[in-house]
PDB file of N, CA and C in Angstrom:
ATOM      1  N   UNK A   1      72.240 -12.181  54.215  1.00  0.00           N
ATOM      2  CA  UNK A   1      72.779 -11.857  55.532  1.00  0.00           C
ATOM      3  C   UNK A   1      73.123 -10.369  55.575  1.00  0.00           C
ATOM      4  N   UNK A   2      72.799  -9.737  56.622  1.00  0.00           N
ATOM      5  CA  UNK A   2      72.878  -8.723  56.785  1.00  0.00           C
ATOM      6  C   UNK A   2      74.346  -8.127  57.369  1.00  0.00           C
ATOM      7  N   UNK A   3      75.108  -7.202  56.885  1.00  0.00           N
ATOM      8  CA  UNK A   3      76.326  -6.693  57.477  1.00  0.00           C
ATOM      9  C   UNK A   3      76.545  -5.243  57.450  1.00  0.00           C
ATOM     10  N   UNK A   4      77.001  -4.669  58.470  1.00  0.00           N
ATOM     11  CA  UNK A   4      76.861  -3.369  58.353  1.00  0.00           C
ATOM     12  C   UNK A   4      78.360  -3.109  58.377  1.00  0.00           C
ATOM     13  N   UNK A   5      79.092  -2.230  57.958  1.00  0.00           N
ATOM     14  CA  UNK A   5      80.968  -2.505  57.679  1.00  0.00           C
ATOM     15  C   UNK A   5      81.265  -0.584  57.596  1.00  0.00           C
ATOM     16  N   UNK A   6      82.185  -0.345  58.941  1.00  0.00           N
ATOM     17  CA  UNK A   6      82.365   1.096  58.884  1.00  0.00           C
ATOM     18  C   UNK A   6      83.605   1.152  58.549  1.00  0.00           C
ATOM     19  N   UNK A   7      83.447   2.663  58.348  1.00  0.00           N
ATOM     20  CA  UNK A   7      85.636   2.980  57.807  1.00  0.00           C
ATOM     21  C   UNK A   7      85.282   4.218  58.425  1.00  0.00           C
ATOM     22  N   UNK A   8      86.566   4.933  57.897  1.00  0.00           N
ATOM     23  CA  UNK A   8      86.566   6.524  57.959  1.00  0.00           C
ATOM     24  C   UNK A   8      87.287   7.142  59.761  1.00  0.00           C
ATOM     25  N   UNK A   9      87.473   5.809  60.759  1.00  0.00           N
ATOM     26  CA  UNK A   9      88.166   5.914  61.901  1.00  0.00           C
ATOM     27  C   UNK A   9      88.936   6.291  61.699  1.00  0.00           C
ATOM     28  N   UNK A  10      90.051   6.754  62.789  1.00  0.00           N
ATOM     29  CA  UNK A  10      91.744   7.103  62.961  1.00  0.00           C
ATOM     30  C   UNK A  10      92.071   8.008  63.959  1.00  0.00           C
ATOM     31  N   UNK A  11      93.460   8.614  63.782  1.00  0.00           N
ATOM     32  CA  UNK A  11      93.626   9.278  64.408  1.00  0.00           C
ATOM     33  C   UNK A  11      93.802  10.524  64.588  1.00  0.00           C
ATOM     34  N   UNK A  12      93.547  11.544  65.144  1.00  0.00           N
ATOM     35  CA  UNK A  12      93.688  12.679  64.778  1.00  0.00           C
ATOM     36  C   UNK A  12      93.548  14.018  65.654  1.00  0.00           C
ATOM     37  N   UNK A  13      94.214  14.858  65.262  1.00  0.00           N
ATOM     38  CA  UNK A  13      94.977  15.723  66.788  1.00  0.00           C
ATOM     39  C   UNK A  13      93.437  16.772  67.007  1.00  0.00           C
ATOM     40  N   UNK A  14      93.549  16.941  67.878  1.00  0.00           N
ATOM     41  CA  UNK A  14      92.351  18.091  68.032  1.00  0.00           C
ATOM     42  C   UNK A  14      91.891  19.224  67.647  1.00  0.00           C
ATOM     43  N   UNK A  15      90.755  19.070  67.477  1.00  0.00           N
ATOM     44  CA  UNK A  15      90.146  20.145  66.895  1.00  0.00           C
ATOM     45  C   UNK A  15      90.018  20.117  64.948  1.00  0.00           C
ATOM     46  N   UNK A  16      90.496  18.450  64.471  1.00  0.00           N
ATOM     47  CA  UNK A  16      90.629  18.108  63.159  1.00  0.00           C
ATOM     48  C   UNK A  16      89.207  17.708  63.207  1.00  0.00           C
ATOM     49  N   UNK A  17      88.760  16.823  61.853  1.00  0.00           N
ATOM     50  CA  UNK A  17      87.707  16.352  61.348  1.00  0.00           C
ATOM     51  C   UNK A  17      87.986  14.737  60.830  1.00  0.00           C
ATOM     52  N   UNK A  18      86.816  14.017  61.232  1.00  0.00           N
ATOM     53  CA  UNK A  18      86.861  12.875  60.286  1.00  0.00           C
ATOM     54  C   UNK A  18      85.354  12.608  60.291  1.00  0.00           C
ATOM     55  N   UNK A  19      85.227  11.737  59.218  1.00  0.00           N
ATOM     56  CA  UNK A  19      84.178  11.225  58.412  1.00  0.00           C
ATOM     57  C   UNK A  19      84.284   9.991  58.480  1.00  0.00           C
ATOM     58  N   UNK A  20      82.933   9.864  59.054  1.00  0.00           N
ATOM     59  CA  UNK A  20      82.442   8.170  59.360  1.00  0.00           C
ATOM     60  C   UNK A  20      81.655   7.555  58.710  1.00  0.00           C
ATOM     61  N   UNK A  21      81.913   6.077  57.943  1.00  0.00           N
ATOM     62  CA  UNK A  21      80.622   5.816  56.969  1.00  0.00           C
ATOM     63  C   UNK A  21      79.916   4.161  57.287  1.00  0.00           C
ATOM     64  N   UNK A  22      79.105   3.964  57.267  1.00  0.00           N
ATOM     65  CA  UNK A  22      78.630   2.869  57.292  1.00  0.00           C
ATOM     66  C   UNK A  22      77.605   1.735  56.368  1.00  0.00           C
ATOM     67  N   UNK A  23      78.194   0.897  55.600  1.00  0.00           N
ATOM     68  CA  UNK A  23      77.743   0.810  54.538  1.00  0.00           C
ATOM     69  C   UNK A  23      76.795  -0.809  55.099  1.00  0.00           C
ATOM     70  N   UNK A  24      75.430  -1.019  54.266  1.00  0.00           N
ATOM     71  CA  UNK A  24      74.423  -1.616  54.777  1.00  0.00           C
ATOM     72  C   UNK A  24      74.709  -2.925  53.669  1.00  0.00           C
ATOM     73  N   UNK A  25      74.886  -4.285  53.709  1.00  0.00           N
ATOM     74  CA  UNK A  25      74.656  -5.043  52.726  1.00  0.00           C
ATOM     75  C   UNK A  25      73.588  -6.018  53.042  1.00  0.00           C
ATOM     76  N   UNK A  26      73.004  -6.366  52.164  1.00  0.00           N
ATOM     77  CA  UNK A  26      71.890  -7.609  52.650  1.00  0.00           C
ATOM     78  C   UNK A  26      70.929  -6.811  53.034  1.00  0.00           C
ATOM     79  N   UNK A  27      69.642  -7.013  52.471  1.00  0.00           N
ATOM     80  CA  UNK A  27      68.303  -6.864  53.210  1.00  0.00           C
ATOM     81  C   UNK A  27      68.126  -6.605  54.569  1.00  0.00           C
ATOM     82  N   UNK A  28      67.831  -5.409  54.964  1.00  0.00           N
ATOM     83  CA  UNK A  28      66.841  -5.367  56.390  1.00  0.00           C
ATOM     84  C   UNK A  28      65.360  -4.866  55.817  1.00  0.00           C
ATOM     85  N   UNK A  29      64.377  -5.498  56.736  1.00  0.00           N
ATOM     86  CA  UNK A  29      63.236  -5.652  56.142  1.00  0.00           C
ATOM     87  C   UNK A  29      62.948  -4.304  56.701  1.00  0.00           C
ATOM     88  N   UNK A  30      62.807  -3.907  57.835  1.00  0.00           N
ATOM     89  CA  UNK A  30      62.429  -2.682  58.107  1.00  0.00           C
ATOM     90  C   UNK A  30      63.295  -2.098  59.124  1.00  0.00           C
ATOM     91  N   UNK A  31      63.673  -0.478  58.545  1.00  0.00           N
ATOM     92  CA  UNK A  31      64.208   0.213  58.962  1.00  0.00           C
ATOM     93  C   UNK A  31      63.704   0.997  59.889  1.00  0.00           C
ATOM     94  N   UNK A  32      63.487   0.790  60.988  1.00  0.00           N
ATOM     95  CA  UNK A  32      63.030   1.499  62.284  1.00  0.00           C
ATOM     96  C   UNK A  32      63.964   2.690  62.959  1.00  0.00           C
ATOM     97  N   UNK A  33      65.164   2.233  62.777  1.00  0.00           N
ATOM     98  CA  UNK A  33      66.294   3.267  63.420  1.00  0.00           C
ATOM     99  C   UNK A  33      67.676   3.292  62.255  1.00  0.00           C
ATOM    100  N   UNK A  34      68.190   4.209  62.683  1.00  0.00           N
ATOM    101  CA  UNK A  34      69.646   4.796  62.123  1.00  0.00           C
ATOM    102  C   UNK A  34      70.499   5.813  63.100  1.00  0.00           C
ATOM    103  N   UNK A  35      71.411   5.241  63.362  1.00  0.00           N
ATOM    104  CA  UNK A  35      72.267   5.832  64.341  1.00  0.00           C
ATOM    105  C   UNK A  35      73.530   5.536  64.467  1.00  0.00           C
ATOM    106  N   UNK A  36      74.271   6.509  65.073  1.00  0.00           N
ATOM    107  CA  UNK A  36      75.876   6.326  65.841  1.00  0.00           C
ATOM    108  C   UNK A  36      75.840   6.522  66.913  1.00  0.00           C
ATOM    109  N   UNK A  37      76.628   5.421  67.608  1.00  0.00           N
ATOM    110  CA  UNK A  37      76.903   5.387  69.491  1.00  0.00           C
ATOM    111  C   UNK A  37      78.830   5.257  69.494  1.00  0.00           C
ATOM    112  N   UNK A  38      78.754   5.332  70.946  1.00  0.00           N
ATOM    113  CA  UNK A  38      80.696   5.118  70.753  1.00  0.00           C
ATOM    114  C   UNK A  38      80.433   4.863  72.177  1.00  0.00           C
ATOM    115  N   UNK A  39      81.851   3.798  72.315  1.00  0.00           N
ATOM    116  CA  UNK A  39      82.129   3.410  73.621  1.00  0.00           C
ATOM    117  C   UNK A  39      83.785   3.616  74.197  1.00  0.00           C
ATOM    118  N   UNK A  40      83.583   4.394  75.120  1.00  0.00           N
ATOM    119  CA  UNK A  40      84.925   4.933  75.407  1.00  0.00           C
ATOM    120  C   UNK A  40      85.520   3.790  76.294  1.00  0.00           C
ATOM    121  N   UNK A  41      86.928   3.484  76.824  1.00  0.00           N
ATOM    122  CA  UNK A  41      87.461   2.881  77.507  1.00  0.00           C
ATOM    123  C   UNK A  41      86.573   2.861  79.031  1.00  0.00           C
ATOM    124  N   UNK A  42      86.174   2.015  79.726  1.00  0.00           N
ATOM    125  CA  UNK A  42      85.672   1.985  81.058  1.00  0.00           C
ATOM    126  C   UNK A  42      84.329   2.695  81.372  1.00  0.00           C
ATOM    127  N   UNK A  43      83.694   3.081  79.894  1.00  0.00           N
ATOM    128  CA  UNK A  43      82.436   4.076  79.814  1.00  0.00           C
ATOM    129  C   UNK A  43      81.278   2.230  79.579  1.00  0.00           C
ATOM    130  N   UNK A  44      80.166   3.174  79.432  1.00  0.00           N
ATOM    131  CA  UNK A  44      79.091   2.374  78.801  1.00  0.00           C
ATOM    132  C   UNK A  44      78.619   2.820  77.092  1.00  0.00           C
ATOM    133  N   UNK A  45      78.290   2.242  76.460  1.00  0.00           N
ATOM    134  CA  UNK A  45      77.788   2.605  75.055  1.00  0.00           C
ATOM    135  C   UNK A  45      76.666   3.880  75.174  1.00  0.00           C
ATOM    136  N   UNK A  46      77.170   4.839  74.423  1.00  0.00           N
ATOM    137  CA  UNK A  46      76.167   5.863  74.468  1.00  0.00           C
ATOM    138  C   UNK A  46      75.565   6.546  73.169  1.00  0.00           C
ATOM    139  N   UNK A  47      74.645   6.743  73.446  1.00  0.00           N
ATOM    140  CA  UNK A  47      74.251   7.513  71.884  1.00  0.00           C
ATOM    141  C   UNK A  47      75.172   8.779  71.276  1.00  0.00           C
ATOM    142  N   UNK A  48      75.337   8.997  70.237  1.00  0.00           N
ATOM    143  CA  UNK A  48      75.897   9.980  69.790  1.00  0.00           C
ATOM    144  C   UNK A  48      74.834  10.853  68.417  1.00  0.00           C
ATOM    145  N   UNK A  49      74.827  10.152  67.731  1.00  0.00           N
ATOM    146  CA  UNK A  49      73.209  10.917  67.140  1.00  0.00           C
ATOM    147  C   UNK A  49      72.603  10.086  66.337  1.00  0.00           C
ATOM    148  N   UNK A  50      71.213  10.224  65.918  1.00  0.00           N
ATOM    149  CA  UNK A  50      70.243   9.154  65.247  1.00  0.00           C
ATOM    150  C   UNK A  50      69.405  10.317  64.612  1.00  0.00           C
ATOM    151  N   UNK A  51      68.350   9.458  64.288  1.00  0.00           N
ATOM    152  CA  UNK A  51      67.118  10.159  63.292  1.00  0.00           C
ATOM    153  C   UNK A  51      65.929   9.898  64.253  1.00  0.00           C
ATOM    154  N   UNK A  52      65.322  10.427  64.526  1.00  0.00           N
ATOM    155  CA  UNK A  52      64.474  10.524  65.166  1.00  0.00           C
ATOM    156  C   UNK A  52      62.738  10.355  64.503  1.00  0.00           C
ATOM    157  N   UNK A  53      61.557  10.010  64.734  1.00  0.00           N
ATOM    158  CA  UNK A  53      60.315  10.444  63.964  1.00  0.00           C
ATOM    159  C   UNK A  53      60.825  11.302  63.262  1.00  0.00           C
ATOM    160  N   UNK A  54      60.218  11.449  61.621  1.00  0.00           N
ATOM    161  CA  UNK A  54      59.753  12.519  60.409  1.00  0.00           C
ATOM    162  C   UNK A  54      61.731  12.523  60.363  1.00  0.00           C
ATOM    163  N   UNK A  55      62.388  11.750  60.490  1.00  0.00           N
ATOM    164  CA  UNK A  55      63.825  11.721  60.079  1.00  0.00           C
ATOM    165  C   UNK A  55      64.579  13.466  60.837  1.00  0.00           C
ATOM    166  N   UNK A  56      64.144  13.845  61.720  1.00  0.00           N
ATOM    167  CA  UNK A  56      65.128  14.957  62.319  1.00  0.00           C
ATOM    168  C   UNK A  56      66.001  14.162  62.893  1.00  0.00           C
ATOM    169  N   UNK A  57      66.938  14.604  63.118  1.00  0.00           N
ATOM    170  CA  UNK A  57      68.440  14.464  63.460  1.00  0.00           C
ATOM    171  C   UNK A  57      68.673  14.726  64.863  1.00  0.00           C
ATOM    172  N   UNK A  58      69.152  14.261  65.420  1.00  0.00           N
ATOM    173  CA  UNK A  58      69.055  14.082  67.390  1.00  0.00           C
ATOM    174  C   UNK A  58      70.692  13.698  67.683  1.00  0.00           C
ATOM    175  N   UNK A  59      70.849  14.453  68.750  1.00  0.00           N
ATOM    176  CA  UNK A  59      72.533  14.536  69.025  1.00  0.00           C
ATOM    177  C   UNK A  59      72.395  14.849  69.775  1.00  0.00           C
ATOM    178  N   UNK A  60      73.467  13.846  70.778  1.00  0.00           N
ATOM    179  CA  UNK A  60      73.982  14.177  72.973  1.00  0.00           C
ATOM    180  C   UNK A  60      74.667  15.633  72.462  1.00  0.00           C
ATOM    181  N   UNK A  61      74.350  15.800  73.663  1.00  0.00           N
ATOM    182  CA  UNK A  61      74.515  17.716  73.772  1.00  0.00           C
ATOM    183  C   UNK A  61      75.973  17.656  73.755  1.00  0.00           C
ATOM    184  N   UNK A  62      76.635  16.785  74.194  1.00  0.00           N
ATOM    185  CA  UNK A  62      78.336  16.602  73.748  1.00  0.00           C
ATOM    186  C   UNK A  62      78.578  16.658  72.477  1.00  0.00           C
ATOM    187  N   UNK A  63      77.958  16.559  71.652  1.00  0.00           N
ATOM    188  CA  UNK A  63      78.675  16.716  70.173  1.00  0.00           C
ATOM    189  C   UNK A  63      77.371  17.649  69.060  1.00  0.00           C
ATOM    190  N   UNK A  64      76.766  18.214  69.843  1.00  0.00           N
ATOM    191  CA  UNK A  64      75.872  18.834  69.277  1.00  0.00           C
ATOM    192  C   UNK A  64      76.228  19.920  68.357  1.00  0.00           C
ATOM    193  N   UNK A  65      76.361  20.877  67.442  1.00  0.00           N
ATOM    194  CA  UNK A  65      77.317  21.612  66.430  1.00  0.00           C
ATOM    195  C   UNK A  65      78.586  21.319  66.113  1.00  0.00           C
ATOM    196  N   UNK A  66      78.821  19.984  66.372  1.00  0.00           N
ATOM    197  CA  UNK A  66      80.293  19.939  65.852  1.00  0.00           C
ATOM    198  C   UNK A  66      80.176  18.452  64.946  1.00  0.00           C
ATOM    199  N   UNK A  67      78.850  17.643  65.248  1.00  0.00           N
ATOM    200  CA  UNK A  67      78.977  16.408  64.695  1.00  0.00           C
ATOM    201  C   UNK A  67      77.440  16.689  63.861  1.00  0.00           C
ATOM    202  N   UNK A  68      77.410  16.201  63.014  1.00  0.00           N
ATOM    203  CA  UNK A  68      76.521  15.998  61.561  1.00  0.00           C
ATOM    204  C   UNK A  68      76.045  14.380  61.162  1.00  0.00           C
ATOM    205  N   UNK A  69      74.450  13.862  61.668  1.00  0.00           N
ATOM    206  CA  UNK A  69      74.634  12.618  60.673  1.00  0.00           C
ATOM    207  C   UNK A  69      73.770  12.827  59.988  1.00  0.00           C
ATOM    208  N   UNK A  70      74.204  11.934  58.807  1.00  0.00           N
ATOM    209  CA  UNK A  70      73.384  11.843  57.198  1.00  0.00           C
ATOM    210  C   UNK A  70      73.230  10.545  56.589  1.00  0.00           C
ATOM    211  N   UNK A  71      72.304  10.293  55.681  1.00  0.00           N
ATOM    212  CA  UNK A  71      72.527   9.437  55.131  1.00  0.00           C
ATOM    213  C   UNK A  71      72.162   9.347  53.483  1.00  0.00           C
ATOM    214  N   UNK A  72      72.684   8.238  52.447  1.00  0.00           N
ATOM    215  CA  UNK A  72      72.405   8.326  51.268  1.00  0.00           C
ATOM    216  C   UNK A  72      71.490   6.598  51.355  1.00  0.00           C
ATOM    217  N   UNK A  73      70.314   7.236  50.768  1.00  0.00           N
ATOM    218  CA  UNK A  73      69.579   5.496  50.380  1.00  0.00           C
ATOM    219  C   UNK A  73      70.263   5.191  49.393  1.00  0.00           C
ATOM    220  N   UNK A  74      70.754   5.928  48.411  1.00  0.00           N
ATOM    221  CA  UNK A  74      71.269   5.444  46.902  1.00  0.00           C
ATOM    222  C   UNK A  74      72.231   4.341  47.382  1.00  0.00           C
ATOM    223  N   UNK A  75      73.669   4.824  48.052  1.00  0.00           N
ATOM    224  CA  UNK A  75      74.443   4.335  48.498  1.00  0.00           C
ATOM    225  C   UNK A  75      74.526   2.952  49.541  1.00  0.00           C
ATOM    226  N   UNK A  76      72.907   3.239  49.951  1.00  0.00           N
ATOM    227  CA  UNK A  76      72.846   2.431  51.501  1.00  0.00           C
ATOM    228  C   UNK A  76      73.985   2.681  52.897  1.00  0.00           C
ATOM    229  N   UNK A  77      74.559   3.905  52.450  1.00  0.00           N
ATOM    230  CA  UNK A  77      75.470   4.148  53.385  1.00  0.00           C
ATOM    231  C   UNK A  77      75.037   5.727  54.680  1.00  0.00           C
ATOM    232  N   UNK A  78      75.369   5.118  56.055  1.00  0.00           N
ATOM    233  CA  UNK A  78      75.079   6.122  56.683  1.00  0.00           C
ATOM    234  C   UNK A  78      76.572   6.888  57.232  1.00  0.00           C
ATOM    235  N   UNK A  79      76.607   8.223  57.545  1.00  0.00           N
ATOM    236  CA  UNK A  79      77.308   8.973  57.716  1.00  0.00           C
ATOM    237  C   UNK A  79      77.537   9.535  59.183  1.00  0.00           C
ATOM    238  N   UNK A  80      78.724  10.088  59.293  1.00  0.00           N
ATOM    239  CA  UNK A  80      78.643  11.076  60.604  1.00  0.00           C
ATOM    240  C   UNK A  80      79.882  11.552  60.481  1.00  0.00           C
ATOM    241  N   UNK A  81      79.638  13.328  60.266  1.00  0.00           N
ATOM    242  CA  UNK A  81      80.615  13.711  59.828  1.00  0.00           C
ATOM    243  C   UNK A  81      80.963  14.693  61.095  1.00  0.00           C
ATOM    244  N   UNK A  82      82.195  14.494  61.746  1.00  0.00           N
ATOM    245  CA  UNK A  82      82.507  14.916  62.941  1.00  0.00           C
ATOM    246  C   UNK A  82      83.513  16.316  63.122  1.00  0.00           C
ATOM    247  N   UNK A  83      83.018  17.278  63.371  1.00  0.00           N
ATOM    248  CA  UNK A  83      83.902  18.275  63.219  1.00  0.00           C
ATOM    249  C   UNK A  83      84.447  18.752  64.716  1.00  0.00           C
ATOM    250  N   UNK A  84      85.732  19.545  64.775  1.00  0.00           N
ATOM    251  CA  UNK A  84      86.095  20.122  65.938  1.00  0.00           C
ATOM    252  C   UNK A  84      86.432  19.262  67.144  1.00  0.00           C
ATOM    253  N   UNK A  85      87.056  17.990  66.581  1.00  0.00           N
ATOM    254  CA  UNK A  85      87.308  16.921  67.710  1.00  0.00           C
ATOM    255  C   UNK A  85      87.880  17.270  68.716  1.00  0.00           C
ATOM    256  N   UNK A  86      87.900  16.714  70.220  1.00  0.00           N
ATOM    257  CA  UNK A  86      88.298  16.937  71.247  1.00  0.00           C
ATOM    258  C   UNK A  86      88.934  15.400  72.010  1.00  0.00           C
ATOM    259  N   UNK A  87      89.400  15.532  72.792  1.00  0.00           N
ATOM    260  CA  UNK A  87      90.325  14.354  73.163  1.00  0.00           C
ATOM    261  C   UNK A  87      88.750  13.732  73.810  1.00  0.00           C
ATOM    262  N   UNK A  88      88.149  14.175  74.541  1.00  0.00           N
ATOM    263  CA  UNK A  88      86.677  12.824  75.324  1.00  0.00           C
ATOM    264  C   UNK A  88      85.919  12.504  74.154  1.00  0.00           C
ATOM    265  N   UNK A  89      86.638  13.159  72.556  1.00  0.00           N
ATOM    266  CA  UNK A  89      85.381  11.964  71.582  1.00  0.00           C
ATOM    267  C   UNK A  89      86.203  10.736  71.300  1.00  0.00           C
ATOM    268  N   UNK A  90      87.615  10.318  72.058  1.00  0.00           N
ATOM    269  CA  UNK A  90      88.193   9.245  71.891  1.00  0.00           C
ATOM    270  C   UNK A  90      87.038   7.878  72.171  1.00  0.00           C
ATOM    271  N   UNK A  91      86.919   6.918  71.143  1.00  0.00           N
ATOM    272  CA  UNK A  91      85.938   6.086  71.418  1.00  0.00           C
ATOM    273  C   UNK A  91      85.921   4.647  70.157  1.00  0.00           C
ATOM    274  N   UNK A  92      85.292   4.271  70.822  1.00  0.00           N
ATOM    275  CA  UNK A  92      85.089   3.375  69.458  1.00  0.00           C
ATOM    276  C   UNK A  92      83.694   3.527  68.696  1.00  0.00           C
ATOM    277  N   UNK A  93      83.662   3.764  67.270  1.00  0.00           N
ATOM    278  CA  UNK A  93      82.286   4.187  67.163  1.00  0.00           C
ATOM    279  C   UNK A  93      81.550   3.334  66.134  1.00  0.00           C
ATOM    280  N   UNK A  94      80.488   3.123  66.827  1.00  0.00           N
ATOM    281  CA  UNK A  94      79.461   2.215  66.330  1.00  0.00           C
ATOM    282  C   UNK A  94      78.216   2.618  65.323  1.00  0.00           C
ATOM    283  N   UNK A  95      77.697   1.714  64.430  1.00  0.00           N
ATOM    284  CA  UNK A  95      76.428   2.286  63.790  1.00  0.00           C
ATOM    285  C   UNK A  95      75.405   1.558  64.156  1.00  0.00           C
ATOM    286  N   UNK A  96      74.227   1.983  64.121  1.00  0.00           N
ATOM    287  CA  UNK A  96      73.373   0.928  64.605  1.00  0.00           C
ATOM    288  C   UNK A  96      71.724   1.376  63.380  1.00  0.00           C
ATOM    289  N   UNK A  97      71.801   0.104  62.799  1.00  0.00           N
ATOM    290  CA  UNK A  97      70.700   0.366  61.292  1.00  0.00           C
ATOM    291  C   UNK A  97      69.754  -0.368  61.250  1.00  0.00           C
ATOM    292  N   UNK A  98      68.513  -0.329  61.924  1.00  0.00           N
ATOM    293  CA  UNK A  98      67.415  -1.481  62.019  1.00  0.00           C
ATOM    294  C   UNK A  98      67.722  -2.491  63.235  1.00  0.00           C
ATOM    295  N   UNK A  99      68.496  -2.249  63.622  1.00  0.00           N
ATOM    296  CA  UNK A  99      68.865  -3.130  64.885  1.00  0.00           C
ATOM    297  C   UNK A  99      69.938  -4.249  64.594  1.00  0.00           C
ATOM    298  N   UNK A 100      70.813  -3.248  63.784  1.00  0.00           N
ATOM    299  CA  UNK A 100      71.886  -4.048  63.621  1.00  0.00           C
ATOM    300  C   UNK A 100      73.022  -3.242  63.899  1.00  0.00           C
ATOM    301  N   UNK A 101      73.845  -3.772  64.122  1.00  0.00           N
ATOM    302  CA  UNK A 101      75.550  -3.201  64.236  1.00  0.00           C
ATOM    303  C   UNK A 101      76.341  -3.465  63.716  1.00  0.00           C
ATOM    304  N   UNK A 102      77.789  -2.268  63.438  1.00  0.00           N
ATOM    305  CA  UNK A 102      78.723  -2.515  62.646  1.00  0.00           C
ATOM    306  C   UNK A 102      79.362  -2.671  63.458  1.00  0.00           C
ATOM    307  N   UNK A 103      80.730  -2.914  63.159  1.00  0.00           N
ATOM    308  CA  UNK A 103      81.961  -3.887  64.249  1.00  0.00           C
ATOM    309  C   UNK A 103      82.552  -2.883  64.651  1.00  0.00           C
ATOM    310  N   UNK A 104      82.178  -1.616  64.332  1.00  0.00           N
ATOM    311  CA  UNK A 104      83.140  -0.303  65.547  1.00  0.00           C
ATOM    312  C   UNK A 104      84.401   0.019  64.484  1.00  0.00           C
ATOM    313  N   UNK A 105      84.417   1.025  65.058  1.00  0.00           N
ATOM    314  CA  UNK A 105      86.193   2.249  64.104  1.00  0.00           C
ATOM    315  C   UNK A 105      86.710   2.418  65.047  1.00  0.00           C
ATOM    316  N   UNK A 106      87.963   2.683  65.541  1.00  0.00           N
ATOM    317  CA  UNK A 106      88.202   3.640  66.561  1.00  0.00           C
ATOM    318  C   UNK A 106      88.472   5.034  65.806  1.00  0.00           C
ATOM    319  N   UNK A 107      88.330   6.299  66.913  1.00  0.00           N
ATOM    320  CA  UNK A 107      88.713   7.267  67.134  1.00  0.00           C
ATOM    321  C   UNK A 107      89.702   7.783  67.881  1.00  0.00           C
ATOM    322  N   UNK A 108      90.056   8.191  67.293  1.00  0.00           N
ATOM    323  CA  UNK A 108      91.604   8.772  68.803  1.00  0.00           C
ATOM    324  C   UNK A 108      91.778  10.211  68.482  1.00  0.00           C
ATOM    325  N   UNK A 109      91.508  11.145  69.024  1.00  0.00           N
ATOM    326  CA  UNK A 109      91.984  12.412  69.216  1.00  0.00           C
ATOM    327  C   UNK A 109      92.736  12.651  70.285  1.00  0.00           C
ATOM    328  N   UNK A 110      93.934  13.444  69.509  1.00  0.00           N
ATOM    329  CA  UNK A 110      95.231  13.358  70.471  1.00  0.00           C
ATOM    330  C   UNK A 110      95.111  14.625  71.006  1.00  0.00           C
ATOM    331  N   UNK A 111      95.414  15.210  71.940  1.00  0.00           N
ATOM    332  CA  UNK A 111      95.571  16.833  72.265  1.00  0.00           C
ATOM    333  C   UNK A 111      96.801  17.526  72.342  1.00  0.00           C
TER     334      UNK A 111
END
């Protein structure tokens, strides 16, 4: 069975950093996608960045130089390392790995 299980949420005043991880257990047969989305209060789920063909890195122009994703195969864990937070990256944030999902972190940046 497949589970995808994030940490690295919380809270934190603006313009701090946190590190998001998402760790893969159980077999997925094929890995088609890798990504982070977040869903804000009264918003819709939106992308925040993925891998794109030949694995480049793709990010909403909202978090574009301030957010970083990565990943380790060793680990099976994917990353998103968020710098220069602002109070609208308040969200809950999601991973999404072959077409699966993790159960969400929150974020809270306070201002």
């Amino acid at each position: 069975q497949v589970q995808l299980v994030e940490s690295g949420g919380g809270l934190v005043q603006a313009g701090g950093s946190l590190r998001l991880s998402c760790r893969v257990s159980g077999n997925i047969f094929r890995i088609n996608s890798r990504g982070w989305y977040r869903q804000a209060p009264g918003k819709e789920r939106e992308l925040v960045a993925d891998f794109i063909s030949g694995g480049l890195p793709n990010y909403a122009d909202s978090v574009k130089d301030r957010f970083t994703i990565s990943g380790d195969n060793a680990k099976r864990t994917l990353y998103l390392q968020m710098n220069s937070l602002k109070p609208e990256d308040t969200a809950v944030y999601y991973c999404n790995i072959g077409g699966y999902w993790g159960q969400g972190t929150q974020v809270t940046v306070s201002s």
